[in-house]
PDB file of N, CA and C in Angstrom:
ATOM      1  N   UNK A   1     -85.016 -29.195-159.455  1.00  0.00           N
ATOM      2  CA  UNK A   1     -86.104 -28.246-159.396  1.00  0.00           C
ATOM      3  C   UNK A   1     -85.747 -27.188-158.352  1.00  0.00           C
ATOM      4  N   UNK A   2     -85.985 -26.080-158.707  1.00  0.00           N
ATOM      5  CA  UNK A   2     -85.403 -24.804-158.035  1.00  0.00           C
ATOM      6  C   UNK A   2     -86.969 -24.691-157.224  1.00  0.00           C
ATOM      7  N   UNK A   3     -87.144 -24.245-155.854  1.00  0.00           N
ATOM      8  CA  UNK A   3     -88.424 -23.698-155.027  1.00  0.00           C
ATOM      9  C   UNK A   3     -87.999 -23.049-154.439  1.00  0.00           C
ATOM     10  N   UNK A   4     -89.272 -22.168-153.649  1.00  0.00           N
ATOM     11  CA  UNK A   4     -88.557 -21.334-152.414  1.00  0.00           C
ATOM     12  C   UNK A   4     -89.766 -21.849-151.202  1.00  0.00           C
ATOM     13  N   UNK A   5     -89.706 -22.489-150.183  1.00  0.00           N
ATOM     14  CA  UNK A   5     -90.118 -22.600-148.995  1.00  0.00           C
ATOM     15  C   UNK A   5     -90.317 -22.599-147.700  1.00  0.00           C
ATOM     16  N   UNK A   6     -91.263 -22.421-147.418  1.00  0.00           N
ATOM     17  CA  UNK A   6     -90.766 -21.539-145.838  1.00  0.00           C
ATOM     18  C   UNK A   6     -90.610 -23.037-144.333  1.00  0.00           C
ATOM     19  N   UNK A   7     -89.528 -22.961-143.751  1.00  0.00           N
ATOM     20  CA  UNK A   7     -89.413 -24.341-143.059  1.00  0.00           C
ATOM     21  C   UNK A   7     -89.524 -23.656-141.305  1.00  0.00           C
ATOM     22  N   UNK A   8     -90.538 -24.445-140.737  1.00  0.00           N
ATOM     23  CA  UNK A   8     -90.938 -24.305-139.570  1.00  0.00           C
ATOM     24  C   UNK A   8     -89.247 -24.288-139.030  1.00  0.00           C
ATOM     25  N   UNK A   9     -89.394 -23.672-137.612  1.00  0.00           N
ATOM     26  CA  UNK A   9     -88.274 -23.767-136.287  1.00  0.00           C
ATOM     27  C   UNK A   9     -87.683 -24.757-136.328  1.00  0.00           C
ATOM     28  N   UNK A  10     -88.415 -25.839-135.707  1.00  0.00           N
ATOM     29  CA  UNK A  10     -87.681 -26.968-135.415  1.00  0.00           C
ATOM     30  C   UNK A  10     -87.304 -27.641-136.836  1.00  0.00           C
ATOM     31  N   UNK A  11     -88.066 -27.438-137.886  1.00  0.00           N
ATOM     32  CA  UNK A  11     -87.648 -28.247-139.230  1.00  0.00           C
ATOM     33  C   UNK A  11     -86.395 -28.120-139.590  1.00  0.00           C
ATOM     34  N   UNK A  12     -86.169 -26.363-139.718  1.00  0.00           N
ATOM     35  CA  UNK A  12     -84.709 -25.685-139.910  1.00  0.00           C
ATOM     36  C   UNK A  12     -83.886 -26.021-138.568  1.00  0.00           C
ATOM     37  N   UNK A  13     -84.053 -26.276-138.133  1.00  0.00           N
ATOM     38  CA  UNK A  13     -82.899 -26.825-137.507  1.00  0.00           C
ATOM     39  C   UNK A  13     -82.449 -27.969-137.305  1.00  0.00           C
ATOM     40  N   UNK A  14     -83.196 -28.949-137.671  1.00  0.00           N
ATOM     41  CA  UNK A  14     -82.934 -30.159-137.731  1.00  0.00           C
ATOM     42  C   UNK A  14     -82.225 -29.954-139.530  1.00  0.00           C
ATOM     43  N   UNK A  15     -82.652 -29.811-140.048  1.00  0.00           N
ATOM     44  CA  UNK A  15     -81.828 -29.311-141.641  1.00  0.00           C
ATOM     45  C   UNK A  15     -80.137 -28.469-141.076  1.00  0.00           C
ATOM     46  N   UNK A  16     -80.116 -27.650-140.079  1.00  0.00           N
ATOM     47  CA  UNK A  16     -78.844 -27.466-140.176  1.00  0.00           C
ATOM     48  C   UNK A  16     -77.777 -28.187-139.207  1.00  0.00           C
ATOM     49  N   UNK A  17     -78.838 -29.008-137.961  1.00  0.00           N
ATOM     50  CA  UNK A  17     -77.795 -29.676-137.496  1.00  0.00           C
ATOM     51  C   UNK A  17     -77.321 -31.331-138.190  1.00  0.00           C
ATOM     52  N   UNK A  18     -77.863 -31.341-139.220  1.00  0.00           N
ATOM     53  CA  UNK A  18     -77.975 -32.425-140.337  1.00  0.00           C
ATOM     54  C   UNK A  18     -76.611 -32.149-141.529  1.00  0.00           C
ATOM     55  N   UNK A  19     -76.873 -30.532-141.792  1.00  0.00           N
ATOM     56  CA  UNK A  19     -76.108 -30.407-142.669  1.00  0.00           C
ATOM     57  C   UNK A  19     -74.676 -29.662-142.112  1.00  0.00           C
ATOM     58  N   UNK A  20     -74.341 -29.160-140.809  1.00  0.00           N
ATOM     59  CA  UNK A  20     -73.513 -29.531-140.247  1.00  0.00           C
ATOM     60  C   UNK A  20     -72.581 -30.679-139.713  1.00  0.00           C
ATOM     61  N   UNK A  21     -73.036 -31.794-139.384  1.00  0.00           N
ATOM     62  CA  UNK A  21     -72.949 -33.057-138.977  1.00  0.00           C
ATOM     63  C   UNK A  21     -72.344 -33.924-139.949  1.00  0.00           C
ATOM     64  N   UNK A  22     -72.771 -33.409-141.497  1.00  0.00           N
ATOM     65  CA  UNK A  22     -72.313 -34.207-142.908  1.00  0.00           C
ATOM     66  C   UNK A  22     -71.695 -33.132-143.294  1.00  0.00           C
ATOM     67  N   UNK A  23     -71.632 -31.946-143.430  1.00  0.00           N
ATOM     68  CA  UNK A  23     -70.477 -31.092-144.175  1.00  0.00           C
ATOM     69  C   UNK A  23     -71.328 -31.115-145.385  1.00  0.00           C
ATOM     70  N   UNK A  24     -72.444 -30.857-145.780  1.00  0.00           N
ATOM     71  CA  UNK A  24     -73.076 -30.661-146.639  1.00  0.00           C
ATOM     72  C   UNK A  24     -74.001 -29.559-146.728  1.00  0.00           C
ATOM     73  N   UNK A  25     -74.434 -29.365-147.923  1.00  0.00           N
ATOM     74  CA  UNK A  25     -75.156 -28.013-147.972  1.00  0.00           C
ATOM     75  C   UNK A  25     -76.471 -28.615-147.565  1.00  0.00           C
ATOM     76  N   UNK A  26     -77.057 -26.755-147.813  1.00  0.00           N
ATOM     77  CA  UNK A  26     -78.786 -27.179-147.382  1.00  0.00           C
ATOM     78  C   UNK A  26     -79.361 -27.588-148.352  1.00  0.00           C
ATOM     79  N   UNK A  27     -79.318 -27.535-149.488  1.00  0.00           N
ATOM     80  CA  UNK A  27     -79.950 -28.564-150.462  1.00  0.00           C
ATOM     81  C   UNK A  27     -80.329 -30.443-149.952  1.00  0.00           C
ATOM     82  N   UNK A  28     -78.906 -30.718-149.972  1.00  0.00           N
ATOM     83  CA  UNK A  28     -78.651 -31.891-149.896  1.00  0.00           C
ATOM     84  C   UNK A  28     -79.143 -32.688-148.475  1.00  0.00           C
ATOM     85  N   UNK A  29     -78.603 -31.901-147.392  1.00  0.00           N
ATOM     86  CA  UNK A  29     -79.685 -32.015-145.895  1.00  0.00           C
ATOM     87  C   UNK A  29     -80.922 -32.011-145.889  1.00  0.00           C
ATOM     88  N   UNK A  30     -81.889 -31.141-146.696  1.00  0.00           N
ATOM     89  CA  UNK A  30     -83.267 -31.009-147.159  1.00  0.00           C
ATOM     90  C   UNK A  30     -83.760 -32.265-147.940  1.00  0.00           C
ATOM     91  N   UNK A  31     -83.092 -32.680-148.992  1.00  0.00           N
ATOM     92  CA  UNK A  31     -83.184 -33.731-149.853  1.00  0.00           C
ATOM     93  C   UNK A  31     -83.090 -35.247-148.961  1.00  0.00           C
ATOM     94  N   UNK A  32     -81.751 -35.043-147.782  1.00  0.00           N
ATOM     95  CA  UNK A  32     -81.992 -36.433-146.978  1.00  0.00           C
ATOM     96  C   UNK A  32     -82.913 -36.701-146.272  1.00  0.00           C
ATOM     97  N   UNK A  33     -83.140 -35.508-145.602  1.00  0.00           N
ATOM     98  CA  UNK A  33     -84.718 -35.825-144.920  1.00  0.00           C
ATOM     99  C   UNK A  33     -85.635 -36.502-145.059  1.00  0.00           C
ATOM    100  N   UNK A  34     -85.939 -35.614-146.355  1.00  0.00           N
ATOM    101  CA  UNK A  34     -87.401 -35.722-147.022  1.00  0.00           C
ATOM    102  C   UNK A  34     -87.149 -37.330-147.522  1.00  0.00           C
ATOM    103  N   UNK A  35     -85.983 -37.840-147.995  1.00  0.00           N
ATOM    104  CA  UNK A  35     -86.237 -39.114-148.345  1.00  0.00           C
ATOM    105  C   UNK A  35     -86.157 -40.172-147.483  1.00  0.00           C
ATOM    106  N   UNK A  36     -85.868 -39.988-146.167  1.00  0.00           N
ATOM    107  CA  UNK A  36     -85.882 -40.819-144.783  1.00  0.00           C
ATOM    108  C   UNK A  36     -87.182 -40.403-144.465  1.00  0.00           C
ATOM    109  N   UNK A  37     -88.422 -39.042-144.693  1.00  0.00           N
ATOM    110  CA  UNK A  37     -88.947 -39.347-144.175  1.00  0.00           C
ATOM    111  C   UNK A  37     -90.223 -39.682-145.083  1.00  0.00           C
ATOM    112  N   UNK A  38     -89.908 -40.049-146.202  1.00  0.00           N
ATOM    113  CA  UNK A  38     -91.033 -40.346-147.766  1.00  0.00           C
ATOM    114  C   UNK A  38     -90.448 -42.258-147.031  1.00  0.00           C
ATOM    115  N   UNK A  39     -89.732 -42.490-147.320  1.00  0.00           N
ATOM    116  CA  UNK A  39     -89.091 -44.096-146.745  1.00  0.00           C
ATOM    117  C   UNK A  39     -89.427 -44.481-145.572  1.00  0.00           C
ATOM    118  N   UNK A  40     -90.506 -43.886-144.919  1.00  0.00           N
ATOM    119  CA  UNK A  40     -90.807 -44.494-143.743  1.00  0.00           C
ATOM    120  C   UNK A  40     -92.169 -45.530-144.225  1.00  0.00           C
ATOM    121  N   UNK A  41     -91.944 -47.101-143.062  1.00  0.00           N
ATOM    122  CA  UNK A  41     -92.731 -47.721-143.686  1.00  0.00           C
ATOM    123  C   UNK A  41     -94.132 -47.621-142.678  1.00  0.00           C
ATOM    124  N   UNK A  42     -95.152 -47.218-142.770  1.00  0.00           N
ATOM    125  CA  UNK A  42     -96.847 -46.827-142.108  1.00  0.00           C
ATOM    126  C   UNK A  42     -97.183 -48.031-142.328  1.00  0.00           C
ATOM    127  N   UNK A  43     -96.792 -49.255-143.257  1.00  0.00           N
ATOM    128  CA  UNK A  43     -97.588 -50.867-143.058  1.00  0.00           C
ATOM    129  C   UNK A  43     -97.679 -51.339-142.109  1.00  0.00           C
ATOM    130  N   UNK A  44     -97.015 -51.149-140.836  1.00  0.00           N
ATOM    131  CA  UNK A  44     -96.979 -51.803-139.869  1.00  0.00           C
ATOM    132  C   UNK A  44     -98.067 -52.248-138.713  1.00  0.00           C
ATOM    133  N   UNK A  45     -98.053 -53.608-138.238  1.00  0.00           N
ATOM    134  CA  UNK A  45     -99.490 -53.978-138.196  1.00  0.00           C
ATOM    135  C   UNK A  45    -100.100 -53.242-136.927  1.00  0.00           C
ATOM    136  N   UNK A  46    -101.089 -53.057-136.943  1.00  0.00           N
ATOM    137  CA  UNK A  46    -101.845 -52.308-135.422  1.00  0.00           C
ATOM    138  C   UNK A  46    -101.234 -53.322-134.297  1.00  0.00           C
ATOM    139  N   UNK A  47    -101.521 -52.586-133.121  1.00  0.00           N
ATOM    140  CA  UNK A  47    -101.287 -53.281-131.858  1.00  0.00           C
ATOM    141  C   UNK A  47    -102.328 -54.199-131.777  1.00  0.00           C
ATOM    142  N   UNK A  48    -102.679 -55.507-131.158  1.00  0.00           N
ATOM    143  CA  UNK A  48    -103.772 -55.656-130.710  1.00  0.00           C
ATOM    144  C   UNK A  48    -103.915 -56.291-129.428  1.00  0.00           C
ATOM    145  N   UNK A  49    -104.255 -56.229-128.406  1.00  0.00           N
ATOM    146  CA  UNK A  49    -104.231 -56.859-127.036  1.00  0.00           C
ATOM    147  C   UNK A  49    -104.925 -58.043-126.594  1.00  0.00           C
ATOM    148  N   UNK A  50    -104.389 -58.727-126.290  1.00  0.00           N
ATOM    149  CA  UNK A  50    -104.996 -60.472-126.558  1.00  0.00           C
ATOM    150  C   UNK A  50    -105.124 -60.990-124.927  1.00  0.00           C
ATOM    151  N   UNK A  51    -106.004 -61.645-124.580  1.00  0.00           N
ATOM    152  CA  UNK A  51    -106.200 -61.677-123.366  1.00  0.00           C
ATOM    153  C   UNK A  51    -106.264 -63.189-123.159  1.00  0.00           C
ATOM    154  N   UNK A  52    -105.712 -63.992-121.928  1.00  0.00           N
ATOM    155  CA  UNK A  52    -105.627 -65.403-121.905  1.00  0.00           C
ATOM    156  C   UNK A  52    -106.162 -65.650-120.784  1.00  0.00           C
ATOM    157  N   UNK A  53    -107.012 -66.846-120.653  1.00  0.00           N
ATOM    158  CA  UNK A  53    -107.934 -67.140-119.485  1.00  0.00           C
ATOM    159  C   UNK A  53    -106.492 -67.777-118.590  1.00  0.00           C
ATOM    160  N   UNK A  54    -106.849 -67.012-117.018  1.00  0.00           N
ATOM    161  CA  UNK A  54    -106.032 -67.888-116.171  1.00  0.00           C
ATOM    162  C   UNK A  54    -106.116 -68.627-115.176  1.00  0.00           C
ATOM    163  N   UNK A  55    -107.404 -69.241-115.198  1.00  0.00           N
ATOM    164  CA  UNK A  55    -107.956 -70.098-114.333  1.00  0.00           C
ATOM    165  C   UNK A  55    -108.743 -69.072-113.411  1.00  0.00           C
ATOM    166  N   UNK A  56    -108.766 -69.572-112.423  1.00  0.00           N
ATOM    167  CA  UNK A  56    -109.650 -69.344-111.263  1.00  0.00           C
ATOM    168  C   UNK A  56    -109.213 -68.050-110.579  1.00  0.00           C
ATOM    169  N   UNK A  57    -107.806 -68.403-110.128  1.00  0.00           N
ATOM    170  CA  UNK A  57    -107.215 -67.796-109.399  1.00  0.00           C
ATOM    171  C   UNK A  57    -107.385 -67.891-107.891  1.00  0.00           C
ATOM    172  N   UNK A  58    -107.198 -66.456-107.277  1.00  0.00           N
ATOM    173  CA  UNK A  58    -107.197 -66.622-106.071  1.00  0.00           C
ATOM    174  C   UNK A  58    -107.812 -65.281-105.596  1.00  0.00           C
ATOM    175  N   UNK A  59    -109.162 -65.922-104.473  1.00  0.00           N
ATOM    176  CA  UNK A  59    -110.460 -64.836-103.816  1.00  0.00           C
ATOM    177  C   UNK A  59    -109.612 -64.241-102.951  1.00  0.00           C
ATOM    178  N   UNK A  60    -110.169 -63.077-103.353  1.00  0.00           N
ATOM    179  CA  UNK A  60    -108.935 -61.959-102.340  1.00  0.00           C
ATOM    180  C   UNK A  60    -110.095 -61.183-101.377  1.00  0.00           C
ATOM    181  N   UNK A  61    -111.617 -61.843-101.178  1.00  0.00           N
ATOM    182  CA  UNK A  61    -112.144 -60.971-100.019  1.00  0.00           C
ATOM    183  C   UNK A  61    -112.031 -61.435 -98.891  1.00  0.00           C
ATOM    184  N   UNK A  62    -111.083 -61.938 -98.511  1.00  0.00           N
ATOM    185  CA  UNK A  62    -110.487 -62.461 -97.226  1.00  0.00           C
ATOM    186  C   UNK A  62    -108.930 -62.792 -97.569  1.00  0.00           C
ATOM    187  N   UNK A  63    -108.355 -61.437 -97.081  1.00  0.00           N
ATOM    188  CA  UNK A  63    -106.661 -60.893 -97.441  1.00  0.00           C
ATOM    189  C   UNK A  63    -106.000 -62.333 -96.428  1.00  0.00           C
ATOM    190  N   UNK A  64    -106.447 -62.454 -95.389  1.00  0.00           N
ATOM    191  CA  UNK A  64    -105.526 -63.184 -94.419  1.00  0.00           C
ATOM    192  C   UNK A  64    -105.429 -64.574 -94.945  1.00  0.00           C
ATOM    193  N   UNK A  65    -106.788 -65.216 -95.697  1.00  0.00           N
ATOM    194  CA  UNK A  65    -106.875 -66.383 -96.587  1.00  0.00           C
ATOM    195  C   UNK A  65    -106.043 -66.861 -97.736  1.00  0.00           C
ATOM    196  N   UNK A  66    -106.274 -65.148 -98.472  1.00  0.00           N
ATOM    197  CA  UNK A  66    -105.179 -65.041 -99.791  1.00  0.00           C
ATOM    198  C   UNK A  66    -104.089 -65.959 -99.350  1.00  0.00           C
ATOM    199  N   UNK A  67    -103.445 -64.750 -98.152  1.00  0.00           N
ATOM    200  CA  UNK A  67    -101.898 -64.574 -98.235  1.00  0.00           C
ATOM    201  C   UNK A  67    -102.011 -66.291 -97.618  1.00  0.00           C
ATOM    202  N   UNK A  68    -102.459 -66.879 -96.879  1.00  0.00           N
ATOM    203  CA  UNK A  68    -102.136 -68.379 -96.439  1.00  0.00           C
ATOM    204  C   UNK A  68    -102.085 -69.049 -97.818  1.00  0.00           C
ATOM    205  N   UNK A  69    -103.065 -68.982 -98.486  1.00  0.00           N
ATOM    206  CA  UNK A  69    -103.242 -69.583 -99.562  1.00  0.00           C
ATOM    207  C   UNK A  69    -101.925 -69.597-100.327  1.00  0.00           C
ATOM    208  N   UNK A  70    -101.208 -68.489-100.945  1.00  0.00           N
ATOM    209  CA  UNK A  70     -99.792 -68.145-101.541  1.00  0.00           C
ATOM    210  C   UNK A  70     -98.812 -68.499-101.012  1.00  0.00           C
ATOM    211  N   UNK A  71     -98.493 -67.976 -99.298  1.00  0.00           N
ATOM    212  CA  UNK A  71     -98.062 -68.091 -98.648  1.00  0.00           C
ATOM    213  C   UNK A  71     -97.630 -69.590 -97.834  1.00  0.00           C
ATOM    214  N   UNK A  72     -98.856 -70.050 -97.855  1.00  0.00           N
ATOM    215  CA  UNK A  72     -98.858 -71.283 -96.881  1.00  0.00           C
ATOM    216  C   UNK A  72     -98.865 -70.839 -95.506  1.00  0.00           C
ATOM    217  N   UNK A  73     -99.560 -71.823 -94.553  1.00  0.00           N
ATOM    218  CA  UNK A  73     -99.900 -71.665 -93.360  1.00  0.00           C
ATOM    219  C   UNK A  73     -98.546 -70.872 -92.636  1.00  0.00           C
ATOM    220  N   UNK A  74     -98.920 -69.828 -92.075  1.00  0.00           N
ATOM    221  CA  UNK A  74     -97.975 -69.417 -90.750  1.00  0.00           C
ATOM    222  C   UNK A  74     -97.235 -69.902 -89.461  1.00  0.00           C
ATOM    223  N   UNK A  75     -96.025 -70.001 -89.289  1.00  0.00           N
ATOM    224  CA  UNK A  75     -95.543 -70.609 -88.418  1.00  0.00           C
ATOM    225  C   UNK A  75     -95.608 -70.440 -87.095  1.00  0.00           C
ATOM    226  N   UNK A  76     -96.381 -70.967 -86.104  1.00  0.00           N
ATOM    227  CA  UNK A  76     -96.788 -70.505 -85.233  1.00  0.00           C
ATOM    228  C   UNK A  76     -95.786 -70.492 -83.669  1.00  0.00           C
TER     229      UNK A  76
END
C-alpha cells in the first residue's frame, strides 16, 4: 500500500537511525517499527503492593531505649 504521512521529529529519526544501522530503506525501517511496536504485549499484570504484618516492633519515643534495645546495653 502506497501512503503519504507526515512523521513527528523524533519519529523520523528514530526511522533513519534504524534504517541506517540495517542498510535499509525507509520503507522497510517504517514497516519494522510499526511491527515491534503493534507486538508489544499491554497484558501485563498491574503492579500491586502487598503489605505484611511485622510484629510489634520497636517504640521509638524514647531514641536512647530504641538504640539499647537494638543495640544492647552500653559498655560502661
Amino acid at each position: 500500500m502506497r501512503t503519504t504521512i507526515t512523521l513527528a521529529e523524533d519519529v523520523a529519526a528514530a526511522v533513519e537511525k534504524l534504517r541506517r544501522e540495517r542498510g535499509v530503506g525507509i520503507s522497510e525501517a517504517v514497516n519494522d517499527l510499526l511491527r515491534s511496536g503493534l507486538n508489544t504485549n499491554d497484558s501485563a499484570r498491574p503492579f500491586r503492593q502487598t503489605a505484611h504484618d511485622l510484629g510489634s516492633g520497636v517504640d521509638v519515643s524514647n531514641v536512647a531505649e530504641a538504640i539499647e534495645t537494638l543495640d544492647g546495653p552500653a559498655a560502661r
